[in-house]
C-alpha atoms as a PDB file:
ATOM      1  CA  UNK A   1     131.179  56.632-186.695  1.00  0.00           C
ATOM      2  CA  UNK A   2     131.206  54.052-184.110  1.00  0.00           C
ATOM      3  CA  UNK A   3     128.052  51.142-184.295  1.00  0.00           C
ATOM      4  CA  UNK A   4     126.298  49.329-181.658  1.00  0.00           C
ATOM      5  CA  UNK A   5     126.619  45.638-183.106  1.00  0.00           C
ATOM      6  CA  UNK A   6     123.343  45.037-181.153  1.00  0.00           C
ATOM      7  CA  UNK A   7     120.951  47.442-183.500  1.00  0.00           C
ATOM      8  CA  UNK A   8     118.838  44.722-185.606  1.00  0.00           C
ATOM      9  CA  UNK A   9     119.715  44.306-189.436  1.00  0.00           C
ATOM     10  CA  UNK A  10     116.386  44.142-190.588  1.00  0.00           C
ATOM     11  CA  UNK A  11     115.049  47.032-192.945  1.00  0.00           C
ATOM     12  CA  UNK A  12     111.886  48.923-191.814  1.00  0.00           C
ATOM     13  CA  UNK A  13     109.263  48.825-194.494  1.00  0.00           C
ATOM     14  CA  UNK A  14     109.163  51.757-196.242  1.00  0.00           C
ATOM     15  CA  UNK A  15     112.421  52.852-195.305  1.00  0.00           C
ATOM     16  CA  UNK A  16     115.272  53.146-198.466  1.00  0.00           C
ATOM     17  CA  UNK A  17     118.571  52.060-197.520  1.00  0.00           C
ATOM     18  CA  UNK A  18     119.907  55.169-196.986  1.00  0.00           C
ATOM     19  CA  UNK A  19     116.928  56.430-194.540  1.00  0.00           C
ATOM     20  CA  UNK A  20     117.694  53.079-192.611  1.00  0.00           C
ATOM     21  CA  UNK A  21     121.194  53.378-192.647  1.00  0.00           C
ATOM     22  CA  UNK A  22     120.708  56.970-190.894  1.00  0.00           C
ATOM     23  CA  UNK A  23     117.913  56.124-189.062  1.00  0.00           C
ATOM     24  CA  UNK A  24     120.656  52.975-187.337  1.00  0.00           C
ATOM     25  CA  UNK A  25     123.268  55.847-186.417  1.00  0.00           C
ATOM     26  CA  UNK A  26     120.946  58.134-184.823  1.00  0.00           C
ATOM     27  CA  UNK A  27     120.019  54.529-182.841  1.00  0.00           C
ATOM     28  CA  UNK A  28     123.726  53.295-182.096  1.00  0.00           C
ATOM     29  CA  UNK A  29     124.288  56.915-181.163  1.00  0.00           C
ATOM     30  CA  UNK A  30     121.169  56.793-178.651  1.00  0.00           C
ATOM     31  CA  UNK A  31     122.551  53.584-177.483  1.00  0.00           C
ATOM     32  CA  UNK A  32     125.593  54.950-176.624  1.00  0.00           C
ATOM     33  CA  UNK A  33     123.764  58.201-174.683  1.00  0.00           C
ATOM     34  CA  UNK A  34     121.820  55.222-172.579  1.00  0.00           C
ATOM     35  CA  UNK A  35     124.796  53.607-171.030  1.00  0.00           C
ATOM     36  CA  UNK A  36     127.750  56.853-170.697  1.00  0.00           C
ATOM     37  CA  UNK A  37     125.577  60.004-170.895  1.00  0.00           C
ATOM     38  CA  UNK A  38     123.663  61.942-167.522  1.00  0.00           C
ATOM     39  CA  UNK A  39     120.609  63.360-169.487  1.00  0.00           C
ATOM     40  CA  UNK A  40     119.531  61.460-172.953  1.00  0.00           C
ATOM     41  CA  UNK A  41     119.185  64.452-174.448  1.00  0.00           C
ATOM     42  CA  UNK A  42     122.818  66.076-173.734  1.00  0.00           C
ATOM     43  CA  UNK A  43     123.991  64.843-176.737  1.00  0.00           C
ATOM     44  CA  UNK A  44     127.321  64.610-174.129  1.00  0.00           C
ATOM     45  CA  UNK A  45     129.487  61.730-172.290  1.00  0.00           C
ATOM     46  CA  UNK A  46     129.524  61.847-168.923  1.00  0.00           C
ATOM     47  CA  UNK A  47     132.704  60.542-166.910  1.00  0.00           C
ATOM     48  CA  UNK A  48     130.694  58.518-164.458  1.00  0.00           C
ATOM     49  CA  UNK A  49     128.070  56.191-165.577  1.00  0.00           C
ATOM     50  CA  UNK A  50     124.785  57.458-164.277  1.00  0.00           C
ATOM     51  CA  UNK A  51     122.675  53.679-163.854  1.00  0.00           C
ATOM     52  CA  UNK A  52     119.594  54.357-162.290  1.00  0.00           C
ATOM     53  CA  UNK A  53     118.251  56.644-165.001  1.00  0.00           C
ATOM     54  CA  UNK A  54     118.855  55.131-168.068  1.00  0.00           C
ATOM     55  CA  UNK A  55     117.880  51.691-166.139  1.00  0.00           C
ATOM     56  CA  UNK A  56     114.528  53.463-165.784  1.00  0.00           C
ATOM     57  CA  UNK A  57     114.301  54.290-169.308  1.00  0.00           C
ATOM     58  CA  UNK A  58     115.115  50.623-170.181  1.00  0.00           C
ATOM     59  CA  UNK A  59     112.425  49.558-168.148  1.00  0.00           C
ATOM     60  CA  UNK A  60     109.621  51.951-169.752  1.00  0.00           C
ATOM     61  CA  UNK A  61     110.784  50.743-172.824  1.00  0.00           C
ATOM     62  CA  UNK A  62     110.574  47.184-171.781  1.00  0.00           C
ATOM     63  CA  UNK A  63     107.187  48.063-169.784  1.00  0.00           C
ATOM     64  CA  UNK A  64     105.596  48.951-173.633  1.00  0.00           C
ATOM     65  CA  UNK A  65     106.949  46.511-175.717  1.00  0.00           C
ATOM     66  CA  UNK A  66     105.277  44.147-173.572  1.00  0.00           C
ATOM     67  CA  UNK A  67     102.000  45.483-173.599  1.00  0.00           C
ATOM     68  CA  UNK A  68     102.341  45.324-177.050  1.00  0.00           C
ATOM     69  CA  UNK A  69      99.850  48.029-177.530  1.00  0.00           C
ATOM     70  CA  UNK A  70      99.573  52.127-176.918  1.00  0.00           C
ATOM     71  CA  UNK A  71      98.102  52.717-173.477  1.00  0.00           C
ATOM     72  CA  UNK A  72      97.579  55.989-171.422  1.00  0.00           C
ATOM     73  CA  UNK A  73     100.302  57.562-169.534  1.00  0.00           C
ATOM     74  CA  UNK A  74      98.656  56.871-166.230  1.00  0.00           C
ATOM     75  CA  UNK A  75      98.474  53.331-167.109  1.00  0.00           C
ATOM     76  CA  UNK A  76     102.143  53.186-168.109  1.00  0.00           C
ATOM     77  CA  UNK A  77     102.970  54.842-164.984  1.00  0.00           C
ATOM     78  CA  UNK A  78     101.225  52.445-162.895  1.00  0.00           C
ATOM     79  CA  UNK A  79     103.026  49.250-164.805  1.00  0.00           C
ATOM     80  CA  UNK A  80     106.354  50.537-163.219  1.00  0.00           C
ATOM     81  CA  UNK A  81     105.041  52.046-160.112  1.00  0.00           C
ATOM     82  CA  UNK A  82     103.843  49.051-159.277  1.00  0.00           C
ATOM     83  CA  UNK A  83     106.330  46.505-160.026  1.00  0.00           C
ATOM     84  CA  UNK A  84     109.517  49.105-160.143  1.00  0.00           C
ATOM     85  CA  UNK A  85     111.301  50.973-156.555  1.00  0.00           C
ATOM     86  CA  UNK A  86     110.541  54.357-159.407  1.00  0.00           C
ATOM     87  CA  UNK A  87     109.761  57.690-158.449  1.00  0.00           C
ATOM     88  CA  UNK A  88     106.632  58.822-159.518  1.00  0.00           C
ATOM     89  CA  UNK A  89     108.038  62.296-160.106  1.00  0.00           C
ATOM     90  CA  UNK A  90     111.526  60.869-161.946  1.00  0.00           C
ATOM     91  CA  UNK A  91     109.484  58.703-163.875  1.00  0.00           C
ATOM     92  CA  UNK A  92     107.642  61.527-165.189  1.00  0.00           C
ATOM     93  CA  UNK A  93     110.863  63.603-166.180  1.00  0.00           C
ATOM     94  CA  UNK A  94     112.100  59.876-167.745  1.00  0.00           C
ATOM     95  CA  UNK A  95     108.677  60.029-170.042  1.00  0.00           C
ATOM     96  CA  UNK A  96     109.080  63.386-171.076  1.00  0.00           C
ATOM     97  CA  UNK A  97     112.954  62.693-171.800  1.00  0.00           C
ATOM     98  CA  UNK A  98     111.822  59.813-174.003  1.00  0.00           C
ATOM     99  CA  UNK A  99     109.999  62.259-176.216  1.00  0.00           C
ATOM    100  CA  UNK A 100     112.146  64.005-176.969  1.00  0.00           C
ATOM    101  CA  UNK A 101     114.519  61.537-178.071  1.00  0.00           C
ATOM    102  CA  UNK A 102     111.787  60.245-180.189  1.00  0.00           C
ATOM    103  CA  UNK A 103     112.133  56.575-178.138  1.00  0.00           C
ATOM    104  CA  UNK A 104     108.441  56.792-177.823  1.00  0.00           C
ATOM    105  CA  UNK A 105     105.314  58.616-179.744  1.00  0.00           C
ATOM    106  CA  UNK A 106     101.506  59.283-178.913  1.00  0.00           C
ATOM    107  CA  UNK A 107      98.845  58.898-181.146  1.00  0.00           C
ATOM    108  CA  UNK A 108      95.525  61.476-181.557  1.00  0.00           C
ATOM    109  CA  UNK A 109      94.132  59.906-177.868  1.00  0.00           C
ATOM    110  CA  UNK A 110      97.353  60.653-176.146  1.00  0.00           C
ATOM    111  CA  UNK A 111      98.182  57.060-176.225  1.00  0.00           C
ATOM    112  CA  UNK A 112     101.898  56.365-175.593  1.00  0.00           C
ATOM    113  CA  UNK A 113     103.490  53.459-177.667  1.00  0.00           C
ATOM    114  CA  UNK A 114     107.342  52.370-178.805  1.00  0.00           C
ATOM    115  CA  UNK A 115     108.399  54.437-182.087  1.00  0.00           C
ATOM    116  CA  UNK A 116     110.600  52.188-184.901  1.00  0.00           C
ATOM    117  CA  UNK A 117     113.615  53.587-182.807  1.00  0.00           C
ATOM    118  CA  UNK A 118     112.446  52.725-179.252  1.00  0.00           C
ATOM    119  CA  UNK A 119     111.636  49.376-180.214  1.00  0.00           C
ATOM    120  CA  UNK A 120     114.937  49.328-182.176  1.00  0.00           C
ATOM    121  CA  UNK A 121     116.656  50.292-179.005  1.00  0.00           C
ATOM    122  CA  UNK A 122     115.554  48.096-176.023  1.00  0.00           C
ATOM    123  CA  UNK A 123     116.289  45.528-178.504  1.00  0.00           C
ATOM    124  CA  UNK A 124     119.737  46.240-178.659  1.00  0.00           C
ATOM    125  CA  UNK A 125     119.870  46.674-174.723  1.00  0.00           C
ATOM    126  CA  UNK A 126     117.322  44.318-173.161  1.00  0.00           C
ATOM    127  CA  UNK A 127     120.066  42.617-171.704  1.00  0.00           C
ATOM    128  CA  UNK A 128     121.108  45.425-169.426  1.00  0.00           C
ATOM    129  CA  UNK A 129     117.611  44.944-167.941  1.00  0.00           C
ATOM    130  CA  UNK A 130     118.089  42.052-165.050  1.00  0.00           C
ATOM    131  CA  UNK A 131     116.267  39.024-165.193  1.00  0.00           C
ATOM    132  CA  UNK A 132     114.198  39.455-162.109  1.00  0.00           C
ATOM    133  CA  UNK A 133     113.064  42.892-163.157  1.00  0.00           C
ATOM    134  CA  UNK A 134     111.969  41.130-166.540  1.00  0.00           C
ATOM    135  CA  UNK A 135     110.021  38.795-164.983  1.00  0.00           C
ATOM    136  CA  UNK A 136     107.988  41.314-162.348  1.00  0.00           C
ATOM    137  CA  UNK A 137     106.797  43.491-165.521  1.00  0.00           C
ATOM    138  CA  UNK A 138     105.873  40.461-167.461  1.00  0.00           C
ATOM    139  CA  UNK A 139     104.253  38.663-164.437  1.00  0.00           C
ATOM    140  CA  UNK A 140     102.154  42.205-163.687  1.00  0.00           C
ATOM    141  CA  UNK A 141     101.224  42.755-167.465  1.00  0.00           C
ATOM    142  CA  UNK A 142      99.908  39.301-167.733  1.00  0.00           C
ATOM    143  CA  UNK A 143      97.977  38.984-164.858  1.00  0.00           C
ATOM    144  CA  UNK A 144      96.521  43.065-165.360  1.00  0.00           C
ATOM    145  CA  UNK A 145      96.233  42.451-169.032  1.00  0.00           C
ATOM    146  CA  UNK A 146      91.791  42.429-168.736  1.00  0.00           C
ATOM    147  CA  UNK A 147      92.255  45.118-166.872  1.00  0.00           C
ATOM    148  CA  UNK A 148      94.698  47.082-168.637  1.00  0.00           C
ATOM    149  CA  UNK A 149      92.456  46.346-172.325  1.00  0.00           C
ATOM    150  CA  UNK A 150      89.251  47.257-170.387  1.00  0.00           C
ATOM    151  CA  UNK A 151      90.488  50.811-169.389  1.00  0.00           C
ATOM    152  CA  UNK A 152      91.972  51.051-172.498  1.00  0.00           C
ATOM    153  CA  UNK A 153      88.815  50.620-174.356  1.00  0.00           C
ATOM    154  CA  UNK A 154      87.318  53.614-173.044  1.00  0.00           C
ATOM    155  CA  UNK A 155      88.697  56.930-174.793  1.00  0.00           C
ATOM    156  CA  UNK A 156      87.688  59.994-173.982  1.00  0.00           C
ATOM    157  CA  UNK A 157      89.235  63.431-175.100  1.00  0.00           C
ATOM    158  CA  UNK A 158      88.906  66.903-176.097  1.00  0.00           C
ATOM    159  CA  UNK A 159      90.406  69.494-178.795  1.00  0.00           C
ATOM    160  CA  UNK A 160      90.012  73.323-178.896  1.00  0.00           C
ATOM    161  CA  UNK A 161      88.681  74.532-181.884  1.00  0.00           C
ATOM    162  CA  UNK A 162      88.699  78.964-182.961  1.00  0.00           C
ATOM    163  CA  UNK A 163      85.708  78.953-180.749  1.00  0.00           C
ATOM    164  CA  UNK A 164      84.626  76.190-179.155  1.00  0.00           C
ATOM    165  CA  UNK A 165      86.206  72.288-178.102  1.00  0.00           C
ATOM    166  CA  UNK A 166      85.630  69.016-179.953  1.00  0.00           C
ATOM    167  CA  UNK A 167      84.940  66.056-177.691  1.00  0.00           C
ATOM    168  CA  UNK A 168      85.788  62.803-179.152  1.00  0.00           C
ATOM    169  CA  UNK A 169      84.593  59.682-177.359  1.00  0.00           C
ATOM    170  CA  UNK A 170      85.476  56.385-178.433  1.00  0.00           C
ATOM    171  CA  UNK A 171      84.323  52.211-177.061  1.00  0.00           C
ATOM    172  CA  UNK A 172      86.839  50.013-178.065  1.00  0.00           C
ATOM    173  CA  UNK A 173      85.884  45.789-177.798  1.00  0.00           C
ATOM    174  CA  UNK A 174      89.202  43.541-178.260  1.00  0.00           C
ATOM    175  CA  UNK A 175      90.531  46.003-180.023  1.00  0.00           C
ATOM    176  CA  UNK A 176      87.372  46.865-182.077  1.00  0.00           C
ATOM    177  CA  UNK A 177      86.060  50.463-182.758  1.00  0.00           C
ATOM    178  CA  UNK A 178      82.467  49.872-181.360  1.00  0.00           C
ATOM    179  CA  UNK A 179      81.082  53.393-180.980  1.00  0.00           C
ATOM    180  CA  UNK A 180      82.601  56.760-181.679  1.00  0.00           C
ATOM    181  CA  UNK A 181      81.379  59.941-181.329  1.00  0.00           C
ATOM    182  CA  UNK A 182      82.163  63.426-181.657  1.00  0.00           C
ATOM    183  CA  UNK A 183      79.934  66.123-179.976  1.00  0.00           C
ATOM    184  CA  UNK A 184      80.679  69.867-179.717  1.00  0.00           C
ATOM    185  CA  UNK A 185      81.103  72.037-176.457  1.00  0.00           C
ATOM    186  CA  UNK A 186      80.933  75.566-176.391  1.00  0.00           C
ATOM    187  CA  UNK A 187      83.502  75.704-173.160  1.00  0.00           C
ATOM    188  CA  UNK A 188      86.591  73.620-171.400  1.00  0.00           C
ATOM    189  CA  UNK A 189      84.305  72.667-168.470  1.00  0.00           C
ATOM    190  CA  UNK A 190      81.658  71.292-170.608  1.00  0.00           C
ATOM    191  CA  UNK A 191      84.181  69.514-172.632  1.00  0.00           C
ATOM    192  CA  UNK A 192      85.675  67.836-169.429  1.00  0.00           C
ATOM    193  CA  UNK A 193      82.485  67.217-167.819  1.00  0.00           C
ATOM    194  CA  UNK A 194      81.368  65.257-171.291  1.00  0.00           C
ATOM    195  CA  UNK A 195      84.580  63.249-170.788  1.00  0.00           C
ATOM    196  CA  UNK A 196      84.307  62.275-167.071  1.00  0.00           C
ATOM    197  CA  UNK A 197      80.739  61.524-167.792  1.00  0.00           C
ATOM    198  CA  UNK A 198      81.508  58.808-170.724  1.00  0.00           C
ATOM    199  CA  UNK A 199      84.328  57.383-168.527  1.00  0.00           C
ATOM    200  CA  UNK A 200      82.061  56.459-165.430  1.00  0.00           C
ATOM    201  CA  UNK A 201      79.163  54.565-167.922  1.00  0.00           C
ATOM    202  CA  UNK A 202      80.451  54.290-171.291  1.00  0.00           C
ATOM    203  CA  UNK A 203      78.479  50.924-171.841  1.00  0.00           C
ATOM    204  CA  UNK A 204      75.048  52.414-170.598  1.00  0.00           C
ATOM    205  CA  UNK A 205      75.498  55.313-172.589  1.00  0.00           C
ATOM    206  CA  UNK A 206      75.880  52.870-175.750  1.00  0.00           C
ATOM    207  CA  UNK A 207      73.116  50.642-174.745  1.00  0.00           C
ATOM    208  CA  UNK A 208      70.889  53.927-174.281  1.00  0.00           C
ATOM    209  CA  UNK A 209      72.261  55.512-177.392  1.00  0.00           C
ATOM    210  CA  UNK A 210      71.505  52.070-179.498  1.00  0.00           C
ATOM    211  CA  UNK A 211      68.046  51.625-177.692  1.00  0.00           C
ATOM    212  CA  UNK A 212      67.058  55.340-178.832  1.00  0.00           C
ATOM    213  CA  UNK A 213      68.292  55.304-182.559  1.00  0.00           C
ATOM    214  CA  UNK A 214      66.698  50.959-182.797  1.00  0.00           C
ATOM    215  CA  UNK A 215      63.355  51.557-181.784  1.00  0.00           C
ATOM    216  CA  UNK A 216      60.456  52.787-183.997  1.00  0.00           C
ATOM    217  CA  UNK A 217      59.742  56.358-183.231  1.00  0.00           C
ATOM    218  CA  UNK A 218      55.888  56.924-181.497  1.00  0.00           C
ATOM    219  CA  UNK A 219      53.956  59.223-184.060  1.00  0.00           C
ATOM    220  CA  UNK A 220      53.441  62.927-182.723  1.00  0.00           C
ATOM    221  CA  UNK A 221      49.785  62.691-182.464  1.00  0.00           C
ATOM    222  CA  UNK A 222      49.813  66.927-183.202  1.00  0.00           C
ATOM    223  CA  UNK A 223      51.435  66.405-186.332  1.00  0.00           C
ATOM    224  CA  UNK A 224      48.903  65.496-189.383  1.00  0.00           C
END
């Protein structure tokens, strides 16, 4: 079994030593796919070293472990679109590919973030990425970073229950849950509409919602 001498000693917490011992060849072995194989999930070596995809899987990689926190896939895209000569359309296929080799994970919101092996992995090969290429992500992250938080603080989705969907909606501050709420929708367009809705005035709706459920009621003056 050959090991990348890059892949990080340190332990996982949680992990026994033989889970982390595994868990290291499946990441020397994914190392190995970046930098000889044509699709990361082959599982084969290719002759000829195919660059330009497994650069842009390096940089997505890079892209989140700068953020430092799970964003949207649109807002991933744009990171590299932006500061990257990527494809929208290969960058998409790149995602996807990185999902399947487990390099990266969503949560409940469909928030994209590094798993323990991504993060393992553009350690071992952040050197591959160029320094100028480095320095265009981090310059674009920390000048969008507002930006990037505020949209991120604003979660909106929906989940299809036996008969009927389950809109969640969520207001995030620094990080902070602020207001959550889950509503029911008898149909998909409902469900959507709910979700555009909270997207275009999430703060109004909160400052309505906390105005309404503050103030003293006015007594029904037909009610005894």
């Amino acid at each position: 079994m050959i090991f990348c001498p890059l892949i990080s000693s340190r332990m996982s917490p949680g992990l026994s030593p033989i889970s982390f011992a595994i868990e290291s060849v499946k990441i020397s072995l994914i190392v190995l796919l970046f930098l000889y194989s044509d699709e990361s999930n082959s599982y084969k070596f290719a002759m000829k070293i195919k660059l330009k995809k497994s650069k842009i899987k390096l940089l997505v990689l890079y892209a989140l472990k700068k953020i430092k926190y799970k964003v949207s896939r649109e807002q991933l895209s744009t990171v590299l679109i932006e500061t990257q000569p990527i494809n929208w359309f290969e960058l998409q296929t790149v995602i996807n590919n990185l999902f399947e080799d487990q390099l990266i994970e969503k949560d409940s919101a469909n928030k994209i973030g590094l798993s323990f092996r991504g993060r393992q992995t553009v350690e071992a090969l952040e050197d591959k990425i160029l320094n100028i290429e480095k320095r265009t992500i981090d310059k674009y992250v920390e000048d969008n970073k507002d930006k990037i938080l505020r949209e991120d603080e604003i979660i909106s989705y929906y989940v299809k229950e036996e008969n009927s969907y389950i809109v969640e909606l969520k207001l995030m501050t620094s990080g902070f849950l602020l207001m959550e709420l889950k509503l029911e929708a008898p149909t998909k367009e409902l469900a959507q509409e709910m979700c555009n809705n909270w997207k275009k005035s999430p703060h109004q709706i909160y400052q309505n919602l906390l105005k309404q459920l503050s103030n003293k009621k006015t007594p029904d003056p037909g009610v005894n």
